[in-house]
PDB file of N, CA and C in Angstrom:
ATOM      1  N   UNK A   1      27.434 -10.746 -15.441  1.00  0.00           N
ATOM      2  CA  UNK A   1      26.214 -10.766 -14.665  1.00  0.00           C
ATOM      3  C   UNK A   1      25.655  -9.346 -14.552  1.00  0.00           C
ATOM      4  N   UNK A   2      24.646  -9.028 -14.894  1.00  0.00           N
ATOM      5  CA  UNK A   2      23.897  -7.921 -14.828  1.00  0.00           C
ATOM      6  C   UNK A   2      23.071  -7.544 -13.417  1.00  0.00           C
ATOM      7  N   UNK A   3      23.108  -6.754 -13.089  1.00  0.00           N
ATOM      8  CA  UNK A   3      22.824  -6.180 -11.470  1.00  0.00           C
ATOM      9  C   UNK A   3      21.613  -5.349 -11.809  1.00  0.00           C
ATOM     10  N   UNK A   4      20.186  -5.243 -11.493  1.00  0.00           N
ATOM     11  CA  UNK A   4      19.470  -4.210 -11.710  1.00  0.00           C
ATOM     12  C   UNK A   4      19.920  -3.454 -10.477  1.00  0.00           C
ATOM     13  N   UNK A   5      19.626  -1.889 -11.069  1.00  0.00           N
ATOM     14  CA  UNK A   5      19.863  -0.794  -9.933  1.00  0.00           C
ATOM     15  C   UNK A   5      18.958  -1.115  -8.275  1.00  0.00           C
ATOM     16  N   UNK A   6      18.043  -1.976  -8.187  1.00  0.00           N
ATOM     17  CA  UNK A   6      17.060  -1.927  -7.147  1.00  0.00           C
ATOM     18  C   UNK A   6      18.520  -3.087  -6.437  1.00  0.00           C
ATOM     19  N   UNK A   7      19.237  -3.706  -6.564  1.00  0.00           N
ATOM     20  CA  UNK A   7      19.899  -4.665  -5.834  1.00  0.00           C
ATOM     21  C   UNK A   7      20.771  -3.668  -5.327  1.00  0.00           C
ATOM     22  N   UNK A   8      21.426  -2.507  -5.785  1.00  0.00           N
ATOM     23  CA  UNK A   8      22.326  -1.324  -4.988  1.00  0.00           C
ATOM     24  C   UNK A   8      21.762  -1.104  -4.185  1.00  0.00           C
ATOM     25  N   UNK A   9      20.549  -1.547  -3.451  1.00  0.00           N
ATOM     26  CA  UNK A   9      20.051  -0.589  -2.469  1.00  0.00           C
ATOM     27  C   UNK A   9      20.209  -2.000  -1.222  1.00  0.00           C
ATOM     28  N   UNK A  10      20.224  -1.391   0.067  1.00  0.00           N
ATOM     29  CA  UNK A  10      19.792  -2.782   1.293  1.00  0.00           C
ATOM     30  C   UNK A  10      18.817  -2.630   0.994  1.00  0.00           C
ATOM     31  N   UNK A  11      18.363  -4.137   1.559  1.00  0.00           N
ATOM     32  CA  UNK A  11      17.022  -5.025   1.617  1.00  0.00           C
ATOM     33  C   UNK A  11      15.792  -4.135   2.283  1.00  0.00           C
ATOM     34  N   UNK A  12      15.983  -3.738   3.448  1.00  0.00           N
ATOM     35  CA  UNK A  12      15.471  -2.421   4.072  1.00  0.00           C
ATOM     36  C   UNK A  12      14.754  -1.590   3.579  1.00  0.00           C
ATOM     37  N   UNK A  13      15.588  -0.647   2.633  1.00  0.00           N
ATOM     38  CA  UNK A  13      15.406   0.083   1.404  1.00  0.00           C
ATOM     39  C   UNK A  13      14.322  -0.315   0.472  1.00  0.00           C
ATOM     40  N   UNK A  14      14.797  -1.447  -0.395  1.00  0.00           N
ATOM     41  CA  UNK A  14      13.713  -2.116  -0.578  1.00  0.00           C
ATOM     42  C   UNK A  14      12.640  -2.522  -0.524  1.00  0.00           C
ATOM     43  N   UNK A  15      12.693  -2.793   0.699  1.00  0.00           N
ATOM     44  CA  UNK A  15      10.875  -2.922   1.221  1.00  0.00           C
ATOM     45  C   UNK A  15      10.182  -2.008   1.890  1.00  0.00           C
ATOM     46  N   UNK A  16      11.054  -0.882   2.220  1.00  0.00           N
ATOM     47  CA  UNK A  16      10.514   0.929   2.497  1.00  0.00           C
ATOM     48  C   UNK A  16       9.725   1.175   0.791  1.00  0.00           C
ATOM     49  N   UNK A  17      10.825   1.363   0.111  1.00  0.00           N
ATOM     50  CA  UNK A  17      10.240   1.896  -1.168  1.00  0.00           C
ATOM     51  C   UNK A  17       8.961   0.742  -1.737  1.00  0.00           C
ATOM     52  N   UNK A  18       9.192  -0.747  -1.664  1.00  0.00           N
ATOM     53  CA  UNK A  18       7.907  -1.590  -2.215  1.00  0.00           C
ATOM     54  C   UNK A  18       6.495  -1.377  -1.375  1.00  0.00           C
ATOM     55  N   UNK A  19       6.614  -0.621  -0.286  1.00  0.00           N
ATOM     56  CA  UNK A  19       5.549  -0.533   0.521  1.00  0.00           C
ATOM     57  C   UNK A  19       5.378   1.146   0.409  1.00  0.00           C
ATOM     58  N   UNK A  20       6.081   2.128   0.187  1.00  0.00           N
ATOM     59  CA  UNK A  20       5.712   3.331  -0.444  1.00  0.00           C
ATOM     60  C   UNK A  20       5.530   3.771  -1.759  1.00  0.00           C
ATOM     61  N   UNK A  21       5.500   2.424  -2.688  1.00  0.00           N
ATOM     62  CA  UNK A  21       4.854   2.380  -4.123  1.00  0.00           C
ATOM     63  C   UNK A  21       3.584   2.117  -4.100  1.00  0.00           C
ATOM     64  N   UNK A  22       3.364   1.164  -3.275  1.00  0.00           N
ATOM     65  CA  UNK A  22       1.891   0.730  -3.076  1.00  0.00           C
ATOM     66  C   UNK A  22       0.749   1.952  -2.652  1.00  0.00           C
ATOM     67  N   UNK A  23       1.273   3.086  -1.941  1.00  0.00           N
ATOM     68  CA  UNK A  23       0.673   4.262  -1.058  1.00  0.00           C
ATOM     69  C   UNK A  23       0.789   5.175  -2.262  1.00  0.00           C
ATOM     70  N   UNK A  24       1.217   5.020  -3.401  1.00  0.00           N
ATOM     71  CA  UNK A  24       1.575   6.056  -4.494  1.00  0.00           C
ATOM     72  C   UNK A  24       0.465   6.435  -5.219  1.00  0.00           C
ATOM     73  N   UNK A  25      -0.887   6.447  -5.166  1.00  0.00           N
ATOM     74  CA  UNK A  25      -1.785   6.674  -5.890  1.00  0.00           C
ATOM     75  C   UNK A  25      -2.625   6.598  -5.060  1.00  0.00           C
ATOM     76  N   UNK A  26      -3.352   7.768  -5.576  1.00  0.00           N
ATOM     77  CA  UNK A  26      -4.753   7.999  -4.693  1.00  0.00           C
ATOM     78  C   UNK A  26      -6.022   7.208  -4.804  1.00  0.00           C
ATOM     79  N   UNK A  27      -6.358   6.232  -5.634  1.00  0.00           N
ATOM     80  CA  UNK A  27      -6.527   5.228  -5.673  1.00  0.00           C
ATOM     81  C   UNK A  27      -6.761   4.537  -4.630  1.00  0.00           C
ATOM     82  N   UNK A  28      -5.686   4.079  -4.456  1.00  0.00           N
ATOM     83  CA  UNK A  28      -5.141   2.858  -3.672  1.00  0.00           C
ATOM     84  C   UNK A  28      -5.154   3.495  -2.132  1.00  0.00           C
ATOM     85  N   UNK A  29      -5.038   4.655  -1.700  1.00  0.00           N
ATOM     86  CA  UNK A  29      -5.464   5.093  -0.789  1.00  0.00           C
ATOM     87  C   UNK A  29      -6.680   5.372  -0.265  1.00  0.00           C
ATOM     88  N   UNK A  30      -7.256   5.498  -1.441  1.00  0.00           N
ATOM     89  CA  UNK A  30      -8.707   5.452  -0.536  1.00  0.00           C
ATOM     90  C   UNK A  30      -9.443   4.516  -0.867  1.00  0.00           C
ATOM     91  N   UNK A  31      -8.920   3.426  -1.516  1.00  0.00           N
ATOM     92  CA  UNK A  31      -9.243   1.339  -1.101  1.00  0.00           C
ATOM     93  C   UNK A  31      -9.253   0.996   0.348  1.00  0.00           C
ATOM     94  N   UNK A  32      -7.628   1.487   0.783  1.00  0.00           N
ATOM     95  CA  UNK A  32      -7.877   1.489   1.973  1.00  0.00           C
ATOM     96  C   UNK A  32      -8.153   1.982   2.936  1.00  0.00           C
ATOM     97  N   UNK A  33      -8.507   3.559   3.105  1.00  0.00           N
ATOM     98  CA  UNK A  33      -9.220   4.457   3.979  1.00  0.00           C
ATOM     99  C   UNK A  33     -10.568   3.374   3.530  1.00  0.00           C
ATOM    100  N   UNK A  34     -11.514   3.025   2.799  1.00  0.00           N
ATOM    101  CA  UNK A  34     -12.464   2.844   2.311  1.00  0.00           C
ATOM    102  C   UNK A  34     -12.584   1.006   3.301  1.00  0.00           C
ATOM    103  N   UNK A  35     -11.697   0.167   3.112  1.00  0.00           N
ATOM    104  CA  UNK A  35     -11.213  -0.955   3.772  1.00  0.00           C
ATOM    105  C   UNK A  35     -11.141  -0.731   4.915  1.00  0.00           C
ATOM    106  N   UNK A  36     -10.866   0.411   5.571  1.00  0.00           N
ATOM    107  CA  UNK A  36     -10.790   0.202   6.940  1.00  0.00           C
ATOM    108  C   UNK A  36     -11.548   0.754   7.795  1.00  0.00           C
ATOM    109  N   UNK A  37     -12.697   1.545   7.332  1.00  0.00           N
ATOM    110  CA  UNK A  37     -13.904   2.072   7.705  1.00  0.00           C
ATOM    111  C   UNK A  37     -15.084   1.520   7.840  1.00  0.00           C
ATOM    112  N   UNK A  38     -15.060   0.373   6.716  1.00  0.00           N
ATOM    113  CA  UNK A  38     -15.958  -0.824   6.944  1.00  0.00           C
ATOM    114  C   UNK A  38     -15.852  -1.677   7.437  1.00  0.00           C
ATOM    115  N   UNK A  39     -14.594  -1.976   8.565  1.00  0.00           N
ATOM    116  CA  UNK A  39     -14.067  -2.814   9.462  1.00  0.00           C
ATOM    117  C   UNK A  39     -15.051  -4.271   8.830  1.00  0.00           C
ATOM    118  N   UNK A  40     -14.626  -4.453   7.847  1.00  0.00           N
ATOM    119  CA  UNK A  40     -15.219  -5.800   7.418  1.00  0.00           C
ATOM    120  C   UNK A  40     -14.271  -6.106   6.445  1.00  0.00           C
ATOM    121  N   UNK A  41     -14.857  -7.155   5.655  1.00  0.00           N
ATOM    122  CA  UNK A  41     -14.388  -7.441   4.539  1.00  0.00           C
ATOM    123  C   UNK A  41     -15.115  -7.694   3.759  1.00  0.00           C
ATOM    124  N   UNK A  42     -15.146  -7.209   2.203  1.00  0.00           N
ATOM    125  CA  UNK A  42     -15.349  -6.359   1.337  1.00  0.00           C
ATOM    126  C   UNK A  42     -16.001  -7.545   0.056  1.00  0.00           C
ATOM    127  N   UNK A  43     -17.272  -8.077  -0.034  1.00  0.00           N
ATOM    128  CA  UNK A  43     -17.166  -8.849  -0.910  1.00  0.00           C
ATOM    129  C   UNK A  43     -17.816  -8.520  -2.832  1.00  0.00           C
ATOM    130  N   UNK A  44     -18.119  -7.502  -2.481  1.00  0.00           N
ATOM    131  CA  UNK A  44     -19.373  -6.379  -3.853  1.00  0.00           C
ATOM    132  C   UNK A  44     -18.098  -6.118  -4.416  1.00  0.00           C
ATOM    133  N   UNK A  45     -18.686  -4.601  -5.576  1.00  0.00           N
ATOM    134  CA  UNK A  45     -17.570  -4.219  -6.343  1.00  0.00           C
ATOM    135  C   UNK A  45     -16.848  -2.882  -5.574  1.00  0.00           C
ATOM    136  N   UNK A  46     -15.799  -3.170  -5.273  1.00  0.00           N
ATOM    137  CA  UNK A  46     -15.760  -1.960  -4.456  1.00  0.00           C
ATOM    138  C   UNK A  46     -15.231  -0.663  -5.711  1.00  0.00           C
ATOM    139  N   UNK A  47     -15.362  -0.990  -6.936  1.00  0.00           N
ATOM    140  CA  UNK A  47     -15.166  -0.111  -8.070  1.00  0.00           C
ATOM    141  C   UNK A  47     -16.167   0.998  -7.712  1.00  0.00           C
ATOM    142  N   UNK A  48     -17.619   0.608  -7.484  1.00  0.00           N
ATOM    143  CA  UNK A  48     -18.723   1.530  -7.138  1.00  0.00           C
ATOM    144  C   UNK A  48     -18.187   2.632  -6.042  1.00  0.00           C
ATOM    145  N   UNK A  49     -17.399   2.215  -5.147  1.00  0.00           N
ATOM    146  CA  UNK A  49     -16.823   3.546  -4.159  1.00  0.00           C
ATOM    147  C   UNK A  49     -15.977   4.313  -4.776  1.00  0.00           C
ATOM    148  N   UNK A  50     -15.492   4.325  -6.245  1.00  0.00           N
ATOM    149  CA  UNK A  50     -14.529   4.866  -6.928  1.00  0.00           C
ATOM    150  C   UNK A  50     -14.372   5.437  -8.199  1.00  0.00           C
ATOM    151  N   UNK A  51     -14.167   7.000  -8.537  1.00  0.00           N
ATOM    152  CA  UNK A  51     -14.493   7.165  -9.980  1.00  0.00           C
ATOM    153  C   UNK A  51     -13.402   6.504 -11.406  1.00  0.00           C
ATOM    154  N   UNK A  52     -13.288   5.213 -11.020  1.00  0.00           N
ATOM    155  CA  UNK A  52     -12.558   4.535 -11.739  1.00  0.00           C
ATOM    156  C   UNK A  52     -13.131   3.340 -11.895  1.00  0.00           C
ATOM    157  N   UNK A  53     -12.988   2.926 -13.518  1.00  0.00           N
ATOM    158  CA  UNK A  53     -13.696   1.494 -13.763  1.00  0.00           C
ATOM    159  C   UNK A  53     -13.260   0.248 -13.134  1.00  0.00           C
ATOM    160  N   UNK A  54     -13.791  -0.664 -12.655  1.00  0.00           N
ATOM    161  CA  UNK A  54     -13.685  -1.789 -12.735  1.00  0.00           C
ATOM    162  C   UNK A  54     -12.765  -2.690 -12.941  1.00  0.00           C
ATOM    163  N   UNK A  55     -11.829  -2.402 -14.253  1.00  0.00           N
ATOM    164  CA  UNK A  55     -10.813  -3.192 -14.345  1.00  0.00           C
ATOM    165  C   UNK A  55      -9.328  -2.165 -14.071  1.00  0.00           C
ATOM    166  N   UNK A  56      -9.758  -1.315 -13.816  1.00  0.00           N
ATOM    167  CA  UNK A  56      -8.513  -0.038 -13.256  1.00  0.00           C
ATOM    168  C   UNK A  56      -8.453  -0.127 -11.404  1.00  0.00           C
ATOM    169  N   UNK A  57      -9.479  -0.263 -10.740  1.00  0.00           N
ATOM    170  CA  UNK A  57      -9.692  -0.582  -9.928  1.00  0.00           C
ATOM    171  C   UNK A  57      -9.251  -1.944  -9.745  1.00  0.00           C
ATOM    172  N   UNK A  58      -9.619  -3.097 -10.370  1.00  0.00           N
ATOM    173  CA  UNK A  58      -8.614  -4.305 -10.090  1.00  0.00           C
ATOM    174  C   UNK A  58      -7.073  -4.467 -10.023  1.00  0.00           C
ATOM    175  N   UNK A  59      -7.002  -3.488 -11.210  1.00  0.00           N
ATOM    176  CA  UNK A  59      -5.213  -3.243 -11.175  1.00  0.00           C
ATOM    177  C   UNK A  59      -4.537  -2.363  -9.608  1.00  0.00           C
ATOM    178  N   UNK A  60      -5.517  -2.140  -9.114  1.00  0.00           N
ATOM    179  CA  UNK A  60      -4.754  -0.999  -7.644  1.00  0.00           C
ATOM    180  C   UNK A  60      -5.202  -2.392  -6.576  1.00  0.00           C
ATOM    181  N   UNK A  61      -6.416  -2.922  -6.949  1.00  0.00           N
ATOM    182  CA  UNK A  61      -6.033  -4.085  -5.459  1.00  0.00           C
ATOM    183  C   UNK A  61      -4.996  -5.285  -5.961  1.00  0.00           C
ATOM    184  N   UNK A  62      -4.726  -5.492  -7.154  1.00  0.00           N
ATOM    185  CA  UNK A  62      -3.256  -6.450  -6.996  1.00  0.00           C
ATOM    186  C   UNK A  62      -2.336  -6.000  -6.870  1.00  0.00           C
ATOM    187  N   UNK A  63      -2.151  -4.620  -7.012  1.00  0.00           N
ATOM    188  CA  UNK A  63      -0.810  -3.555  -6.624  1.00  0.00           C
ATOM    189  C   UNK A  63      -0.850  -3.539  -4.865  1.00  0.00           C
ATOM    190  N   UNK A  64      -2.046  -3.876  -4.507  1.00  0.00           N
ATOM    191  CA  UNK A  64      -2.507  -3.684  -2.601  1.00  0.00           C
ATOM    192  C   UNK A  64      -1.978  -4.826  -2.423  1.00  0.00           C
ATOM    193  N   UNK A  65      -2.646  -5.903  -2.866  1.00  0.00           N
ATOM    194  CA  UNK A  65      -2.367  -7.103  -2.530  1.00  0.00           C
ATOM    195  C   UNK A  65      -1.216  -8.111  -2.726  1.00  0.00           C
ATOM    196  N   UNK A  66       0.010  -7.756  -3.837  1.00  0.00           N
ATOM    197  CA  UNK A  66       1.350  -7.689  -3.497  1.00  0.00           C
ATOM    198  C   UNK A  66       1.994  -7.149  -3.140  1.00  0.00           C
ATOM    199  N   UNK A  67       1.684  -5.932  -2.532  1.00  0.00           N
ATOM    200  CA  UNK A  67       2.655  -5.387  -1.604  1.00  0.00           C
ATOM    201  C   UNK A  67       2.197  -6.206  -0.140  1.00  0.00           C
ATOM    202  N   UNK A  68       0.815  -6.807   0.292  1.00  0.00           N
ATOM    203  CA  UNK A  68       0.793  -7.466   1.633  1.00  0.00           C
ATOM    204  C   UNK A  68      -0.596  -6.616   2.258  1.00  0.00           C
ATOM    205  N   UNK A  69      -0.522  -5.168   1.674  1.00  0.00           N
ATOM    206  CA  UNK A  69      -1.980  -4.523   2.337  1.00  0.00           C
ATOM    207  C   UNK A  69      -3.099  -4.890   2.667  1.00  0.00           C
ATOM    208  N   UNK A  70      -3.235  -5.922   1.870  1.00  0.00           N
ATOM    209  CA  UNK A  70      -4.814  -6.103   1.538  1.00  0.00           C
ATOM    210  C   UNK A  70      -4.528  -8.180   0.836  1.00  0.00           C
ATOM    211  N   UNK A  71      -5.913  -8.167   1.630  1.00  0.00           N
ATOM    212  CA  UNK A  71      -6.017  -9.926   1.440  1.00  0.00           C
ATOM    213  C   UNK A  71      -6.797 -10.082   0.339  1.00  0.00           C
ATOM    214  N   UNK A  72      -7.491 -10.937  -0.509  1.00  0.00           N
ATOM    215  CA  UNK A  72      -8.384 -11.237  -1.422  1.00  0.00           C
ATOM    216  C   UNK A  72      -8.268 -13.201  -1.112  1.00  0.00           C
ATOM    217  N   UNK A  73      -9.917 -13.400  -0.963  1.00  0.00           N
ATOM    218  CA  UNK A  73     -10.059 -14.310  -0.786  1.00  0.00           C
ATOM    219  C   UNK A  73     -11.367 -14.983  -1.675  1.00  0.00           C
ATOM    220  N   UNK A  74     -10.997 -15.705  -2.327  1.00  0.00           N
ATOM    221  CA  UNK A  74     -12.235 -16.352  -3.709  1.00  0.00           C
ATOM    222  C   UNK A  74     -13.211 -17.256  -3.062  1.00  0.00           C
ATOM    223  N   UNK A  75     -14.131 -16.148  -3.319  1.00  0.00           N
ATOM    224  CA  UNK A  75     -15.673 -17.298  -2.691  1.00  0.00           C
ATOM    225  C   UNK A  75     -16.387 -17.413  -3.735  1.00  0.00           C
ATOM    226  N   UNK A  76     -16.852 -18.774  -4.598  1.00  0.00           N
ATOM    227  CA  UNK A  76     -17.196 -19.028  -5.579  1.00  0.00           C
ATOM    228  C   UNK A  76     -16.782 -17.891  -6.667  1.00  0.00           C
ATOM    229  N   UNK A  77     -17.660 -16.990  -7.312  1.00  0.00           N
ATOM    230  CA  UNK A  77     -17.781 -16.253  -8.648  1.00  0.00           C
ATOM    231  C   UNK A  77     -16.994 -14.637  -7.402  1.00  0.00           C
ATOM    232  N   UNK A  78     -16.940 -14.379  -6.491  1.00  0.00           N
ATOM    233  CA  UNK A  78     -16.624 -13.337  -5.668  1.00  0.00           C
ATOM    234  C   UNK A  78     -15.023 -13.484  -4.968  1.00  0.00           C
ATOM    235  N   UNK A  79     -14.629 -12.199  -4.996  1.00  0.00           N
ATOM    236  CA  UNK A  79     -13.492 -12.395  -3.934  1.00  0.00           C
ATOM    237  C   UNK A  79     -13.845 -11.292  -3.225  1.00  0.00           C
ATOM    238  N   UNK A  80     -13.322 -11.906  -2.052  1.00  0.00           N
ATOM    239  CA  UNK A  80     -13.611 -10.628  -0.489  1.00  0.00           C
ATOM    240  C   UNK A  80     -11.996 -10.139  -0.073  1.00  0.00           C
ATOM    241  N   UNK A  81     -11.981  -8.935  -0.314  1.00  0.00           N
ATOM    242  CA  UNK A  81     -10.720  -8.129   0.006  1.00  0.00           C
ATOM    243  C   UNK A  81     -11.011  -7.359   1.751  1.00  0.00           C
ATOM    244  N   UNK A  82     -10.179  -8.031   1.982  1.00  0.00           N
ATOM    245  CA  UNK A  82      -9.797  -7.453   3.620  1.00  0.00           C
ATOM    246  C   UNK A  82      -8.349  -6.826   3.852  1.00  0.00           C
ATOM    247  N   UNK A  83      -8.375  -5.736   4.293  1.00  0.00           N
ATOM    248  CA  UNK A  83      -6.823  -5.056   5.147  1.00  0.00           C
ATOM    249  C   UNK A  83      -6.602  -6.189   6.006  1.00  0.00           C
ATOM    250  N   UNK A  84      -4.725  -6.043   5.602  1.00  0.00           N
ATOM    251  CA  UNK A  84      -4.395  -7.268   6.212  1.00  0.00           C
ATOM    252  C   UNK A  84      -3.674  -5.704   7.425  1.00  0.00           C
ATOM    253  N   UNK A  85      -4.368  -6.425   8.153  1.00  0.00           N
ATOM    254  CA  UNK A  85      -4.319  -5.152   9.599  1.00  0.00           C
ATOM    255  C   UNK A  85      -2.979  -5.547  10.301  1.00  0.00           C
ATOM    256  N   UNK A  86      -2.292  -6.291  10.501  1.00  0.00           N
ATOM    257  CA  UNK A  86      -0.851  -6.777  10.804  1.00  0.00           C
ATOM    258  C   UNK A  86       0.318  -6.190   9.826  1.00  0.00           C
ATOM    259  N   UNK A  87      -0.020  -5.894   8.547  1.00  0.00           N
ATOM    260  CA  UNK A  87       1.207  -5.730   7.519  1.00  0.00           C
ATOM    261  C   UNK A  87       0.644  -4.140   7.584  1.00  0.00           C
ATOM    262  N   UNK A  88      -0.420  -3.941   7.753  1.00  0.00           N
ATOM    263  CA  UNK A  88      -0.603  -2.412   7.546  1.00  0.00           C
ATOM    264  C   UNK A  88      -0.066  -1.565   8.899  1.00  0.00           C
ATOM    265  N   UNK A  89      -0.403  -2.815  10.234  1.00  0.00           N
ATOM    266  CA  UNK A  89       0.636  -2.072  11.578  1.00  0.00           C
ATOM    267  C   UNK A  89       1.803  -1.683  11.400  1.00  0.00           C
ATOM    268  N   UNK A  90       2.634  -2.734  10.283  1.00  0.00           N
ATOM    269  CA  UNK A  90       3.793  -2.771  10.029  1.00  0.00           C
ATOM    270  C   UNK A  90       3.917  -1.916   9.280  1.00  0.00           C
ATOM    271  N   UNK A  91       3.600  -1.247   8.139  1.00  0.00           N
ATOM    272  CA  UNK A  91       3.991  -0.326   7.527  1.00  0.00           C
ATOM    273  C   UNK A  91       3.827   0.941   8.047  1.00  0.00           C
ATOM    274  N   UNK A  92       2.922   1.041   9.079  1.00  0.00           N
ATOM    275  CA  UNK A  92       3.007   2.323   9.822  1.00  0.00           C
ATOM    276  C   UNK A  92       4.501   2.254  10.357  1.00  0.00           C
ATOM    277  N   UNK A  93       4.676   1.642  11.503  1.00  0.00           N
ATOM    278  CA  UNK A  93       5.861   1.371  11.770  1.00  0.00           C
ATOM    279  C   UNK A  93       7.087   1.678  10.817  1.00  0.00           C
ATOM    280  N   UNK A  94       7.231   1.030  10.079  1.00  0.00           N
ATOM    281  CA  UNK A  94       8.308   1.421   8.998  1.00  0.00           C
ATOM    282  C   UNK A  94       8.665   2.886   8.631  1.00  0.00           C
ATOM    283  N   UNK A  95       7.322   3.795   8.320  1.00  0.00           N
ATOM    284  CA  UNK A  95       7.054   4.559   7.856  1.00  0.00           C
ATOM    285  C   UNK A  95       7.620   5.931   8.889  1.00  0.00           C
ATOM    286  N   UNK A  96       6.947   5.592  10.321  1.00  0.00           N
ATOM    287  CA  UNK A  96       7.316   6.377  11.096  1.00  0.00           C
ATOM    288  C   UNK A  96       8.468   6.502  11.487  1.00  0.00           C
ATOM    289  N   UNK A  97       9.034   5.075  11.307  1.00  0.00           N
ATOM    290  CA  UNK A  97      10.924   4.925  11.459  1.00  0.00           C
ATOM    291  C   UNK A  97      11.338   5.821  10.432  1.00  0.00           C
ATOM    292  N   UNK A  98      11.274   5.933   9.285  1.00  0.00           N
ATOM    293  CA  UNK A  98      12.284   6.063   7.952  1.00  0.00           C
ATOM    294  C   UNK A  98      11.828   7.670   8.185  1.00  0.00           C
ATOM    295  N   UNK A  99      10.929   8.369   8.620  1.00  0.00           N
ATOM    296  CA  UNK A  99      10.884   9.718   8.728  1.00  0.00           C
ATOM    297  C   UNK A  99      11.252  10.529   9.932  1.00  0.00           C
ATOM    298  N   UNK A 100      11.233   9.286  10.607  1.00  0.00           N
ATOM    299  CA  UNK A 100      12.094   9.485  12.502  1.00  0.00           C
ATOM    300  C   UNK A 100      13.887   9.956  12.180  1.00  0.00           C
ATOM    301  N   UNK A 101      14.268   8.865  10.877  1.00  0.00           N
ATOM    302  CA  UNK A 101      15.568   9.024  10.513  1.00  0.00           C
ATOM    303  C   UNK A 101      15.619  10.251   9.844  1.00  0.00           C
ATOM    304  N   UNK A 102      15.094  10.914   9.151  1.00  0.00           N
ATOM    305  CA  UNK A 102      15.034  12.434   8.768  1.00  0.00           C
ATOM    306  C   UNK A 102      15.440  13.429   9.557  1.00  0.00           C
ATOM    307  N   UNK A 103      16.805  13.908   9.920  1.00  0.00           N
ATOM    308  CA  UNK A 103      17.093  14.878  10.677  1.00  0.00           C
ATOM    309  C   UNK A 103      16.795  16.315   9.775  1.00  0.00           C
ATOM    310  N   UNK A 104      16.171  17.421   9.939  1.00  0.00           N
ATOM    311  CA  UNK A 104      16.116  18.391   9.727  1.00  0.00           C
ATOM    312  C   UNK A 104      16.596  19.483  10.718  1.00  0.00           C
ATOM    313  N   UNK A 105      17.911  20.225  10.602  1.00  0.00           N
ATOM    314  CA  UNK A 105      18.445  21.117  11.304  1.00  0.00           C
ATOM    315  C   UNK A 105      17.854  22.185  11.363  1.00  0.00           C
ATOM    316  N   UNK A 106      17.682  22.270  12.966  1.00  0.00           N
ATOM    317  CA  UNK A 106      16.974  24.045  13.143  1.00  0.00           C
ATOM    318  C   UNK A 106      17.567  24.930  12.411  1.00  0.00           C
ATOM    319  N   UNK A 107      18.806  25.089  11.739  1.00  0.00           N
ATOM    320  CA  UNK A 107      18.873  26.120  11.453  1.00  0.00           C
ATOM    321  C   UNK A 107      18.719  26.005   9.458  1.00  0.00           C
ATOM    322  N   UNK A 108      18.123  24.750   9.204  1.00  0.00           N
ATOM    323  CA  UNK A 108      18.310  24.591   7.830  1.00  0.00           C
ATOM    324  C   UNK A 108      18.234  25.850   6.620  1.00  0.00           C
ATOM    325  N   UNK A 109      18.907  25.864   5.714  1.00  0.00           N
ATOM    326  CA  UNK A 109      18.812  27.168   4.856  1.00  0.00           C
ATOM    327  C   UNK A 109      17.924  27.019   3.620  1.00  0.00           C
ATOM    328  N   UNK A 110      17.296  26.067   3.797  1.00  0.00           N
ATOM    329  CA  UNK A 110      15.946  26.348   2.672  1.00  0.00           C
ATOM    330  C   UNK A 110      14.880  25.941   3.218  1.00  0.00           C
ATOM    331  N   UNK A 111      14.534  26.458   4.202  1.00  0.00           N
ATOM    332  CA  UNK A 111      13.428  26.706   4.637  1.00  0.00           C
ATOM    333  C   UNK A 111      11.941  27.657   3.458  1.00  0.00           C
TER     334      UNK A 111
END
């Protein structure tokens, strides 16, 4: 039986790093700075807010939208992408935990 390396890790782990892959490109960060400024949901191309085409831009909201960030919902020929504002509470959360666990000693030597 073959084990990929991502199963060595806890589950935890796991979904720290699947939700800090998603934040890995600047891109995808400012989808959602961009998503959450328009406190709406999003039904145009939101490619136009971005110096990236169209179908490069589609590839960062299904990278949003399986990690849980971001909703997409098909209205006829359109889909409307909304921050899913509950999973994004949550990843703050997470986020602030896993760097809360970061002890850095006052007296560290590589400063």
């Amino acid at each position: 039986m073959v084990v990929s390396k991502t199963e060595l890790f806890t589950e935890i782990l796991q979904t720290q790093a699947n939700l800090f892959k998603a934040l890995a490109h600047p891109a995808r960060l400012q989808i959602i700075q961009f998503l959450a400024e328009t406190k709406t949901c999003i039904s145009g191309d939101i490619s136009e807010e971005l110096p990236l085409s169209r179908t490069t831009v589609n590839q960062h909201l299904r990278e949003l939208k399986d990690a849980g960030l971001i909703q997409g919902h098909v209205e006829g020929v359109k889909t409307n992408y909304c921050l899913d504002y509950g999973k994004v509470e949550e990843m703050k959360k997470i986020l602030i935990e896993f760097l809360n666990e970061i002890q850095i000693p006052v007296n560290f030597c590589c400063k």
